[in-house]
PDB file of N, CA and C in Angstrom:
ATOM      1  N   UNK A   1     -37.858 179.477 214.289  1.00  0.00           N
ATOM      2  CA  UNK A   1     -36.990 179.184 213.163  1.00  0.00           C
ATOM      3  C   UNK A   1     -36.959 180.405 212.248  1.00  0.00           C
ATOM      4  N   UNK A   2     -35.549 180.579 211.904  1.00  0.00           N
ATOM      5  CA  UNK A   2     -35.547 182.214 210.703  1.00  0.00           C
ATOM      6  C   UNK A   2     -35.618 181.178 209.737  1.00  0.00           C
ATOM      7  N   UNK A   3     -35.947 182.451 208.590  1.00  0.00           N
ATOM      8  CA  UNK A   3     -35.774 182.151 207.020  1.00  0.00           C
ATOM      9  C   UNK A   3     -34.168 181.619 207.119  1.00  0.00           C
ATOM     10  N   UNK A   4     -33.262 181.742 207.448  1.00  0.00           N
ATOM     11  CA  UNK A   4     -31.898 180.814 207.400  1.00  0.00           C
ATOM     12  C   UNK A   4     -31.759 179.484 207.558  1.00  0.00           C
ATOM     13  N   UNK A   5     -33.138 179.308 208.496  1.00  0.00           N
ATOM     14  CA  UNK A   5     -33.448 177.919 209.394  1.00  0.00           C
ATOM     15  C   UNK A   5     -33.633 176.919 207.959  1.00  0.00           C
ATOM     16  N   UNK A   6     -34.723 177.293 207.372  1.00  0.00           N
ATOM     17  CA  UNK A   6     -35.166 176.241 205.631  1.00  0.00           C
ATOM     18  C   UNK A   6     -35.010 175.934 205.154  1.00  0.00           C
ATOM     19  N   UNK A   7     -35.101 174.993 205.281  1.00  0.00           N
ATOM     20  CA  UNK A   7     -34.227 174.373 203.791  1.00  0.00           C
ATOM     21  C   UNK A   7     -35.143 174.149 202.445  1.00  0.00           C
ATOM     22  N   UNK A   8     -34.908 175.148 201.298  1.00  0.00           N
ATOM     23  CA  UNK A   8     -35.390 174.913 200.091  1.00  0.00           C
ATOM     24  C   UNK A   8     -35.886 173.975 199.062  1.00  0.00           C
ATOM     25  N   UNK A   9     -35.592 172.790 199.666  1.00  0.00           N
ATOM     26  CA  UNK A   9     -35.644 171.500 199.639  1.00  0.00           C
ATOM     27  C   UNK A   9     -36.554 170.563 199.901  1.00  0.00           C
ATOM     28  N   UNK A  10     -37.428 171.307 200.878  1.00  0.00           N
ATOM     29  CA  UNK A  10     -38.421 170.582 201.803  1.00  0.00           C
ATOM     30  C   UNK A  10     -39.035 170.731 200.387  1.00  0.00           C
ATOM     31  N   UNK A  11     -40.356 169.124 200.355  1.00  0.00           N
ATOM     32  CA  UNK A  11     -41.368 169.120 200.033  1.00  0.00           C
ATOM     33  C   UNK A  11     -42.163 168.651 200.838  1.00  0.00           C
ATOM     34  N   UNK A  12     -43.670 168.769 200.694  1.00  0.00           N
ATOM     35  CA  UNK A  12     -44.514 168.789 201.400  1.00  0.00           C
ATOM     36  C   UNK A  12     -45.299 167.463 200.757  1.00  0.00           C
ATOM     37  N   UNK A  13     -46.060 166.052 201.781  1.00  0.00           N
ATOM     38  CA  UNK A  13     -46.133 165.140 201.205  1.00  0.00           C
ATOM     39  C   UNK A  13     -46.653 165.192 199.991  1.00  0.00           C
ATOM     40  N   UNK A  14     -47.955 166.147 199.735  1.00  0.00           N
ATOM     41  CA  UNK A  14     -48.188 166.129 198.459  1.00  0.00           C
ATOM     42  C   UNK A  14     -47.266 166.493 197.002  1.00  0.00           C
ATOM     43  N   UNK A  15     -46.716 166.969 197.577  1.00  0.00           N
ATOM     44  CA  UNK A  15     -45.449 167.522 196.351  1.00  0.00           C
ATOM     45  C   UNK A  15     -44.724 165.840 196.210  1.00  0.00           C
ATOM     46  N   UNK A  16     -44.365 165.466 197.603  1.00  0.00           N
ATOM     47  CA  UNK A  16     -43.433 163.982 197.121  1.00  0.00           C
ATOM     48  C   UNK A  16     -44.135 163.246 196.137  1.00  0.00           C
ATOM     49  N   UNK A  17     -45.667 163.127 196.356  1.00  0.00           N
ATOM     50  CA  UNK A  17     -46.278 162.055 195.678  1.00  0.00           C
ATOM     51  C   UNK A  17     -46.738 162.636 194.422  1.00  0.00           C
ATOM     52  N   UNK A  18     -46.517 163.509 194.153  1.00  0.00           N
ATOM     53  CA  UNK A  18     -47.001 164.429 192.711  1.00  0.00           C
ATOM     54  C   UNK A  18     -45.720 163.707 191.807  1.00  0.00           C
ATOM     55  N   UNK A  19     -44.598 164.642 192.182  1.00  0.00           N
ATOM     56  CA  UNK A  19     -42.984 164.266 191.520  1.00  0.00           C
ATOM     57  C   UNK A  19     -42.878 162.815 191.545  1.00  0.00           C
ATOM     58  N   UNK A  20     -43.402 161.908 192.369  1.00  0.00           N
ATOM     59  CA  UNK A  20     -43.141 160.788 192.296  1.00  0.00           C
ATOM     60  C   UNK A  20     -43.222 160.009 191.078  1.00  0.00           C
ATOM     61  N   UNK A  21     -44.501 160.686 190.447  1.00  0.00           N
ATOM     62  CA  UNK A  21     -45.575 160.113 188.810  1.00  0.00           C
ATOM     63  C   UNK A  21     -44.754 160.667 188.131  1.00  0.00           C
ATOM     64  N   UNK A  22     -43.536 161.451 188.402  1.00  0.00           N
ATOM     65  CA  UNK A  22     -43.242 161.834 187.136  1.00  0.00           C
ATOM     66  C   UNK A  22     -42.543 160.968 186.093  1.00  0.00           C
ATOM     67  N   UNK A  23     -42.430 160.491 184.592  1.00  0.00           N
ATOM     68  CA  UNK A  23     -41.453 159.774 184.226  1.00  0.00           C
ATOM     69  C   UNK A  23     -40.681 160.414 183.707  1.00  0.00           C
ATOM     70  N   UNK A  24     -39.635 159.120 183.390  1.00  0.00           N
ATOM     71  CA  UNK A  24     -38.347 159.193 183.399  1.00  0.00           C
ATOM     72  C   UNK A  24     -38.084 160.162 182.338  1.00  0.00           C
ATOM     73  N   UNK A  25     -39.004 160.313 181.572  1.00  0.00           N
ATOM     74  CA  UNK A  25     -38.705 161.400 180.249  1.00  0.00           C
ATOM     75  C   UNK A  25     -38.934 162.728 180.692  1.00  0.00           C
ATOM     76  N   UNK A  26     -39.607 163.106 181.543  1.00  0.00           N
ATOM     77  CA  UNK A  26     -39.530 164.071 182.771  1.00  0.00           C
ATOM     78  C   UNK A  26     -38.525 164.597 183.176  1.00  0.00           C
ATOM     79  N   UNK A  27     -38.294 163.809 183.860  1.00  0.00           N
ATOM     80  CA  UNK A  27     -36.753 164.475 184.880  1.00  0.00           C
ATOM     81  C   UNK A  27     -35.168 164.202 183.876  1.00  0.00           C
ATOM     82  N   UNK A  28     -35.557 163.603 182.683  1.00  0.00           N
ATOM     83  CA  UNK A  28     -34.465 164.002 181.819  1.00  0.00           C
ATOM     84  C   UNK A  28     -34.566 165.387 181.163  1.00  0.00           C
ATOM     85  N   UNK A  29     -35.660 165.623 181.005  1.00  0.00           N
ATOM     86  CA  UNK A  29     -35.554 167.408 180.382  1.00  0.00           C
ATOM     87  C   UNK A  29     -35.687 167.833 181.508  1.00  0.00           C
ATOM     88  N   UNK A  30     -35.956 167.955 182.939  1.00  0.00           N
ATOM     89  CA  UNK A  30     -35.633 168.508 183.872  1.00  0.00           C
ATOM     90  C   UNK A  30     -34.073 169.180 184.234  1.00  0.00           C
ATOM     91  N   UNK A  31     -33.289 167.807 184.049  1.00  0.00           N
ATOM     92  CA  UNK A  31     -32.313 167.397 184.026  1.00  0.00           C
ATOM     93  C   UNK A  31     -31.171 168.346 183.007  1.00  0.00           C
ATOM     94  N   UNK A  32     -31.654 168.370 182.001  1.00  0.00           N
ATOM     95  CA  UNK A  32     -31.346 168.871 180.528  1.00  0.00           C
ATOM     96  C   UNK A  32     -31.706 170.616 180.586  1.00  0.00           C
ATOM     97  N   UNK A  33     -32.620 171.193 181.128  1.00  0.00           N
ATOM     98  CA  UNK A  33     -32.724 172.244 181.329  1.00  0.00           C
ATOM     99  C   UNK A  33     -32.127 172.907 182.364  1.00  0.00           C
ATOM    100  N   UNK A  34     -31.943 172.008 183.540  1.00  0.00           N
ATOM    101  CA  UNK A  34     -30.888 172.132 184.330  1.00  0.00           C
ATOM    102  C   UNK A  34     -29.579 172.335 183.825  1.00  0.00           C
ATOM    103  N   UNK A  35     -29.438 171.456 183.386  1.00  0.00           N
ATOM    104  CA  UNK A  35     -28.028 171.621 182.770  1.00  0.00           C
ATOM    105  C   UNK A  35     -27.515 172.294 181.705  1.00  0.00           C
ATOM    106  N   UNK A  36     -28.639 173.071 180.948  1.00  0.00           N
ATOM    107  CA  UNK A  36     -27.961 173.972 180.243  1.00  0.00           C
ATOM    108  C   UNK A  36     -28.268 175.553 180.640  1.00  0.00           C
ATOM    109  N   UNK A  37     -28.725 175.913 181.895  1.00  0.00           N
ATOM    110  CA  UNK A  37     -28.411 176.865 182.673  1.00  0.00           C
ATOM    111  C   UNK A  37     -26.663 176.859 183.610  1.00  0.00           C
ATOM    112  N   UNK A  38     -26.236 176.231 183.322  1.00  0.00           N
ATOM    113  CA  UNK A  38     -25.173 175.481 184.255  1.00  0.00           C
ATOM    114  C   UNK A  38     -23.765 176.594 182.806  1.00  0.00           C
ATOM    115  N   UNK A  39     -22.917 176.970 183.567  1.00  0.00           N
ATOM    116  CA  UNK A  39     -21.603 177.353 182.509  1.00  0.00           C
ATOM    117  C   UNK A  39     -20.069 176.850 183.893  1.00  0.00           C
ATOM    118  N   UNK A  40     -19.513 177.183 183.488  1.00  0.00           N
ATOM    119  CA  UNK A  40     -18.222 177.219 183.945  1.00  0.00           C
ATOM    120  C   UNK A  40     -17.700 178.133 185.345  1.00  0.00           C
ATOM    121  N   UNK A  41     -18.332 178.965 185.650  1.00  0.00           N
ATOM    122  CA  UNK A  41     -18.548 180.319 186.422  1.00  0.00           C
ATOM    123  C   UNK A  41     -19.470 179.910 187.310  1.00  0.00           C
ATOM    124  N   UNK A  42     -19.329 180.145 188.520  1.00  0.00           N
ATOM    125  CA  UNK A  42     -20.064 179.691 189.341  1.00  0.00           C
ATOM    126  C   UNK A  42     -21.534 180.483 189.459  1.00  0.00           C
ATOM    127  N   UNK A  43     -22.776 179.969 189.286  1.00  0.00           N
ATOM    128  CA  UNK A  43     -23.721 180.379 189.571  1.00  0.00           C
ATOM    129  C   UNK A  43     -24.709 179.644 190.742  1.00  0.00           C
ATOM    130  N   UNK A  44     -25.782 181.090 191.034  1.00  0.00           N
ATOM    131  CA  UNK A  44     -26.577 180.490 191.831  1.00  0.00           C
ATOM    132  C   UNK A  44     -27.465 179.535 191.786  1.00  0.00           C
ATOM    133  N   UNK A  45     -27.654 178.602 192.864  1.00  0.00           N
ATOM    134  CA  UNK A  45     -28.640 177.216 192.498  1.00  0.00           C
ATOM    135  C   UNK A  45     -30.111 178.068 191.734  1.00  0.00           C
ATOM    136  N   UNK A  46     -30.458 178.795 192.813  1.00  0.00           N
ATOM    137  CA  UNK A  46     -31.821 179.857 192.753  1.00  0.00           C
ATOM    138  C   UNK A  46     -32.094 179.920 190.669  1.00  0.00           C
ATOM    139  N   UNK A  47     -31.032 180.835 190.268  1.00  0.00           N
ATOM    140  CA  UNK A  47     -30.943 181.268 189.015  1.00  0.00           C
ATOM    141  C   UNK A  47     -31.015 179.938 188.494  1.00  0.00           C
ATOM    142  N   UNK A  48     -29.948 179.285 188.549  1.00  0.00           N
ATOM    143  CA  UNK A  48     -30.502 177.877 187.335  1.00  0.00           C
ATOM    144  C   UNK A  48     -31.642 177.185 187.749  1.00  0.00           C
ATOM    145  N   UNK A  49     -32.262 177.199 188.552  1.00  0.00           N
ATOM    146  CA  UNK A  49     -33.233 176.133 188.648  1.00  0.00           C
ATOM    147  C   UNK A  49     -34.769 177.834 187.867  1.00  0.00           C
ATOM    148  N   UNK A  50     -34.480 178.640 188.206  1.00  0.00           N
ATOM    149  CA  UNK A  50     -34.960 179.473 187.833  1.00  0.00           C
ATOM    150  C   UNK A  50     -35.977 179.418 186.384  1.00  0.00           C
ATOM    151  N   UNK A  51     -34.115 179.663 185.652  1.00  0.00           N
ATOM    152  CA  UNK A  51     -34.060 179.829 184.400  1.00  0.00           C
ATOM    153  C   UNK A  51     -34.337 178.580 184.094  1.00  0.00           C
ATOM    154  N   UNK A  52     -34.239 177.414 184.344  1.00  0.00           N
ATOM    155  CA  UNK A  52     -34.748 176.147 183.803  1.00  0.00           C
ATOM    156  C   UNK A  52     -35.810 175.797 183.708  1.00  0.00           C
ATOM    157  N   UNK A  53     -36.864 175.869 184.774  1.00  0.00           N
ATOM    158  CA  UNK A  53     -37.961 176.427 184.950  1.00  0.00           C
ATOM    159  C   UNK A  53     -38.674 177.005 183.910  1.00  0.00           C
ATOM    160  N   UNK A  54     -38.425 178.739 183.407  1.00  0.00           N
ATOM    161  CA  UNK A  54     -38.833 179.622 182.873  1.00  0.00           C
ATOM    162  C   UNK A  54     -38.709 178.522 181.319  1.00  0.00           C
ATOM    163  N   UNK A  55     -37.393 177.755 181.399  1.00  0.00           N
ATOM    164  CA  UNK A  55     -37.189 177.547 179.552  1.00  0.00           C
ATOM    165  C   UNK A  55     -38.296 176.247 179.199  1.00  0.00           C
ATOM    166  N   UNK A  56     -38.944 175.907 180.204  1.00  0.00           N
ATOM    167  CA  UNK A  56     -39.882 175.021 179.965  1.00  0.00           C
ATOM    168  C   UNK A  56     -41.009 174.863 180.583  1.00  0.00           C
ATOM    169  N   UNK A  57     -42.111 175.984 180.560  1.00  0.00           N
ATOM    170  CA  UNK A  57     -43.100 176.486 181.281  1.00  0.00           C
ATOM    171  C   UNK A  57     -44.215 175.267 181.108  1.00  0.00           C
ATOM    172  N   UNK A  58     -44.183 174.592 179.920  1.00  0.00           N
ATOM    173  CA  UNK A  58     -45.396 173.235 179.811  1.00  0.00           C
ATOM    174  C   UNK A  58     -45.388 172.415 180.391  1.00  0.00           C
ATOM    175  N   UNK A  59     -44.004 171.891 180.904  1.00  0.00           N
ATOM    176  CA  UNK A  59     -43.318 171.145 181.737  1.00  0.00           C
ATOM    177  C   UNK A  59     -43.451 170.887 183.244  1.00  0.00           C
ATOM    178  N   UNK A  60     -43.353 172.220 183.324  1.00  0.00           N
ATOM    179  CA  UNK A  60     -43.217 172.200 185.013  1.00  0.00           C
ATOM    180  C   UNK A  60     -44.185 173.354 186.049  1.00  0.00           C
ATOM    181  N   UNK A  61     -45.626 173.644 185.110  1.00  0.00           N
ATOM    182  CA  UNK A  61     -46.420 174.204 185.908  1.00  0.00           C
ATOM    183  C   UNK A  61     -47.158 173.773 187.254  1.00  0.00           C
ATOM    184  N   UNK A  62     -46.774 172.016 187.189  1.00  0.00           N
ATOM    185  CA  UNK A  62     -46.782 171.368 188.201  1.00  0.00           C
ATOM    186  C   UNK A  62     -45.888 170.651 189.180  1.00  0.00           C
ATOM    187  N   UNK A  63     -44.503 171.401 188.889  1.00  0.00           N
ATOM    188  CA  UNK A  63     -43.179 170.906 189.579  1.00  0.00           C
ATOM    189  C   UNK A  63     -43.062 171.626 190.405  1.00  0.00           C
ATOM    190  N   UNK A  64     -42.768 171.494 191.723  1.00  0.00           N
ATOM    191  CA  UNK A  64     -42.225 172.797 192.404  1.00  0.00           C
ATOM    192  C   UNK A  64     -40.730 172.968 192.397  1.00  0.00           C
ATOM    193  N   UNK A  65     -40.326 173.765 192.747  1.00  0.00           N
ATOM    194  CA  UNK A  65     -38.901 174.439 192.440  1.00  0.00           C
ATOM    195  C   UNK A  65     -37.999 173.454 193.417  1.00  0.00           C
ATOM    196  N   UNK A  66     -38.416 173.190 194.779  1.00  0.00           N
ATOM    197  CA  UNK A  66     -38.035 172.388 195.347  1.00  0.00           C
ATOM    198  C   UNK A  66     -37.413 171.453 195.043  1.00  0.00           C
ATOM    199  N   UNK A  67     -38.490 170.570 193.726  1.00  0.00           N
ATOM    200  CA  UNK A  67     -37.969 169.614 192.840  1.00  0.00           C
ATOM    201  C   UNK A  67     -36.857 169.866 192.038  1.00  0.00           C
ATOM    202  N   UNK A  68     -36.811 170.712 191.481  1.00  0.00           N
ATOM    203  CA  UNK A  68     -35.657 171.064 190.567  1.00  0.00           C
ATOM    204  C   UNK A  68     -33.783 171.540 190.811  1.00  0.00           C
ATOM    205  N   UNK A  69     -34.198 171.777 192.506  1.00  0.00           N
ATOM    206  CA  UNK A  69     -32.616 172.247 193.378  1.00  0.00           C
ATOM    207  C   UNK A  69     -33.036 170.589 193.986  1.00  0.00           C
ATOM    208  N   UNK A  70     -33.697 169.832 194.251  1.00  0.00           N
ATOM    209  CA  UNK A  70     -32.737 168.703 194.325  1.00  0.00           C
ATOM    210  C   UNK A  70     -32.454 167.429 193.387  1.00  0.00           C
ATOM    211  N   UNK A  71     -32.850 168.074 192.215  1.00  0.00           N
ATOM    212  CA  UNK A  71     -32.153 167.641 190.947  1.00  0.00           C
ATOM    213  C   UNK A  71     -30.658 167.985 190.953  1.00  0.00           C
ATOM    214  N   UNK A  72     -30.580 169.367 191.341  1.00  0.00           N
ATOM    215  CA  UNK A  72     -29.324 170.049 191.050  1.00  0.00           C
ATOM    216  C   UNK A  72     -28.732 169.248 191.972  1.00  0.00           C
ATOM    217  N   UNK A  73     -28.703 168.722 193.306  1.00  0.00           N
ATOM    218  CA  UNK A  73     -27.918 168.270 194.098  1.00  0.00           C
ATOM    219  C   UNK A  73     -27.848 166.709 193.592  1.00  0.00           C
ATOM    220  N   UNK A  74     -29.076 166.118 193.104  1.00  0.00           N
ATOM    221  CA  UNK A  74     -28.223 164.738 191.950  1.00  0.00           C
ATOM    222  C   UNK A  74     -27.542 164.518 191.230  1.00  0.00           C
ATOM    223  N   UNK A  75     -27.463 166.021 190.353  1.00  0.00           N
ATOM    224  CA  UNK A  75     -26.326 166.124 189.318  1.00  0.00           C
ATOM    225  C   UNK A  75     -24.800 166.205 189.911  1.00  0.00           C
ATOM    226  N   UNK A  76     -24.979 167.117 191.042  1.00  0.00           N
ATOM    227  CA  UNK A  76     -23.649 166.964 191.919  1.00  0.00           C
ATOM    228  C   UNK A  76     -23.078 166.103 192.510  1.00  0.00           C
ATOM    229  N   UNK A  77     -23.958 165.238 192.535  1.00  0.00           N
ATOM    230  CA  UNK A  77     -23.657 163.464 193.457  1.00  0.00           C
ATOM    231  C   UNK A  77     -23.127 162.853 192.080  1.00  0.00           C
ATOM    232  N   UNK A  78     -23.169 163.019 191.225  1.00  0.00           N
ATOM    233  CA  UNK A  78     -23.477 161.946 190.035  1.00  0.00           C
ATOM    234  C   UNK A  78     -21.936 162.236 189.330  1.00  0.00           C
ATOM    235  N   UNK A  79     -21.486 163.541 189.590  1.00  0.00           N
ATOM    236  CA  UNK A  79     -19.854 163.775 188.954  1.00  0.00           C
ATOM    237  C   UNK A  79     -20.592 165.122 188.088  1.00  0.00           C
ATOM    238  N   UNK A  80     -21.405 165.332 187.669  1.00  0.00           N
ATOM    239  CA  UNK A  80     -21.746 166.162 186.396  1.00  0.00           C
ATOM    240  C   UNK A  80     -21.381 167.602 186.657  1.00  0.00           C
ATOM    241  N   UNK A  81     -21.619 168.247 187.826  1.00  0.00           N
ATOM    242  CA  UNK A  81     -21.385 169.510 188.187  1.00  0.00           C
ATOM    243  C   UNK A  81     -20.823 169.400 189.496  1.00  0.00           C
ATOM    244  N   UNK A  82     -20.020 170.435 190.006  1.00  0.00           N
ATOM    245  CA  UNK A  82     -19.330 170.697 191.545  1.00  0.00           C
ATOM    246  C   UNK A  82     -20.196 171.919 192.135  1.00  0.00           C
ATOM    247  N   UNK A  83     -20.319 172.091 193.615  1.00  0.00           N
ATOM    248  CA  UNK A  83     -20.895 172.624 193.858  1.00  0.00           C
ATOM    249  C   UNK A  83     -20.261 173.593 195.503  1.00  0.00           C
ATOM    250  N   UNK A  84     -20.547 174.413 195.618  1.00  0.00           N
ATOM    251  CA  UNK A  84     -19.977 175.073 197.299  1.00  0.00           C
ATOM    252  C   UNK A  84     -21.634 175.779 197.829  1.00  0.00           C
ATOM    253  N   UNK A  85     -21.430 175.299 199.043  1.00  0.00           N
ATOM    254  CA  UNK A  85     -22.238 176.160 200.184  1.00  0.00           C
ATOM    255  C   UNK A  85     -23.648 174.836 200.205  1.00  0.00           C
ATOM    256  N   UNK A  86     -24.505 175.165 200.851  1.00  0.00           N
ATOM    257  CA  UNK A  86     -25.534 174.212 201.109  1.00  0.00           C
ATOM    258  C   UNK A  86     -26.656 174.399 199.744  1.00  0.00           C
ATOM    259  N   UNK A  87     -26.637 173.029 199.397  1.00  0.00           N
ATOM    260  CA  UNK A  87     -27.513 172.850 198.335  1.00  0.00           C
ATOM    261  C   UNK A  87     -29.219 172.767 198.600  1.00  0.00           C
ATOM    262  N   UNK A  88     -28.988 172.524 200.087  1.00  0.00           N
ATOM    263  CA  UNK A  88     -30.483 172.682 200.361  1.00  0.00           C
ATOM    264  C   UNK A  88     -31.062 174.429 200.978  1.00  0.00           C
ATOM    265  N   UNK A  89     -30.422 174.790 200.127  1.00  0.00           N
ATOM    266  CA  UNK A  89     -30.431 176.240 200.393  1.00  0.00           C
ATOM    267  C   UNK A  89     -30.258 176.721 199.401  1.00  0.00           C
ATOM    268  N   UNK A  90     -30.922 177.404 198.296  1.00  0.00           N
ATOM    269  CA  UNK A  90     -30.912 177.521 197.078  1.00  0.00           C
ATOM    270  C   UNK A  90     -30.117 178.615 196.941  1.00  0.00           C
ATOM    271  N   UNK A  91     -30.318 179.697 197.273  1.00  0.00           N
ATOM    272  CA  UNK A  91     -30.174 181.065 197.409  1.00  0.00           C
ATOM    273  C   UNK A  91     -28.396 181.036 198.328  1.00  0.00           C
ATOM    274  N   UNK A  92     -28.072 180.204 198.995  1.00  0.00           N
ATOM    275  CA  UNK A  92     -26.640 179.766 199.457  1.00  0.00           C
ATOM    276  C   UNK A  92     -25.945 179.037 198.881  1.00  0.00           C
ATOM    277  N   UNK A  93     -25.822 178.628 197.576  1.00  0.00           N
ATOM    278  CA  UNK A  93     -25.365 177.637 197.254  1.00  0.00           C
ATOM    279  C   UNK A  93     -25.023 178.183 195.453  1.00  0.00           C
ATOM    280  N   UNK A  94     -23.949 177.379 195.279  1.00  0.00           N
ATOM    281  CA  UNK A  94     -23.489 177.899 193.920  1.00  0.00           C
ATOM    282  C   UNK A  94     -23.474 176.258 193.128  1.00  0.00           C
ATOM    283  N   UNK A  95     -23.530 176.660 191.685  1.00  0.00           N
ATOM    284  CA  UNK A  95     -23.219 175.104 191.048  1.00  0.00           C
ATOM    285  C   UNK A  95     -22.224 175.657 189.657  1.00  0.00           C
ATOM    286  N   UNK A  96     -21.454 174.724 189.333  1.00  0.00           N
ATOM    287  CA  UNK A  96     -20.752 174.987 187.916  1.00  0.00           C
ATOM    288  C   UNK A  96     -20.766 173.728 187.274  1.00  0.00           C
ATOM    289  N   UNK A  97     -19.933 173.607 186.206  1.00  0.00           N
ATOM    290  CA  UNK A  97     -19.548 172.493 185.438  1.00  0.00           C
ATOM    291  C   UNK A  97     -18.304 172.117 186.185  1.00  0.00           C
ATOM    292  N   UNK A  98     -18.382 170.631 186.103  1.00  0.00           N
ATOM    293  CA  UNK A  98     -17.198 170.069 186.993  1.00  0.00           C
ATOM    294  C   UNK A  98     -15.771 170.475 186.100  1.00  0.00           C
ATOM    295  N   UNK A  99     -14.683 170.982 186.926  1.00  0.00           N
ATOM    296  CA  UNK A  99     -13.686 171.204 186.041  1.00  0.00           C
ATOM    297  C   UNK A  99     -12.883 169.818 185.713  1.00  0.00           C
ATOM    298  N   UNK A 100     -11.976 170.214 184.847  1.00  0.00           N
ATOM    299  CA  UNK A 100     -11.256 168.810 184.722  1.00  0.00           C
ATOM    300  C   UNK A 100     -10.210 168.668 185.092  1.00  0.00           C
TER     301      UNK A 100
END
């Protein structure tokens, strides 16, 4: 399998059952930091989950990034943002604000 093969996405069981405890007040500033890396212009999943990350270091020294690109792909299910290329591929994949 290449590095093309991966999907960015994978967690590993312990990661599922870590994120699992998280609450709901959690993955709303997850959510929220997500989303205000997010503009109009298409950017990379990589960079916003990045920068979302970075804007809340107390938060998520125990999240893996994993967690946070498939946040990004809930927000895209949900109407909130549009997205092109594979979301389980961080580094392939772009997200914006949904246009209107």
């Amino acid at each position: 399998m290449t590095d093309n093969d991966t999907f960015d996405t994978e967690l590993s069981p312990a990661e599922r059952e870590q994120v699992a405890r998280l609450p709901e007040s959690d993955l709303a500033l997850i959510d929220a930091a997500l989303l205000s890396q997010v503009t109009g212009q298409w950017r990379k999943v990589a960079r916003v989950v990045g920068m979302a990350m970075l804007s809340m270091p107390d938060h998520t020294e125990d999240v893996p990034d994993a967690f946070f690109a498939r946040r990004v792909a809930l927000l895209v299910e949900s109407g909130r943002l549009e997205s092109q290329g594979d979301l389980r591929r961080m580094r392939f994949s772009e997200v914006r604000w949904r246009s209107a």
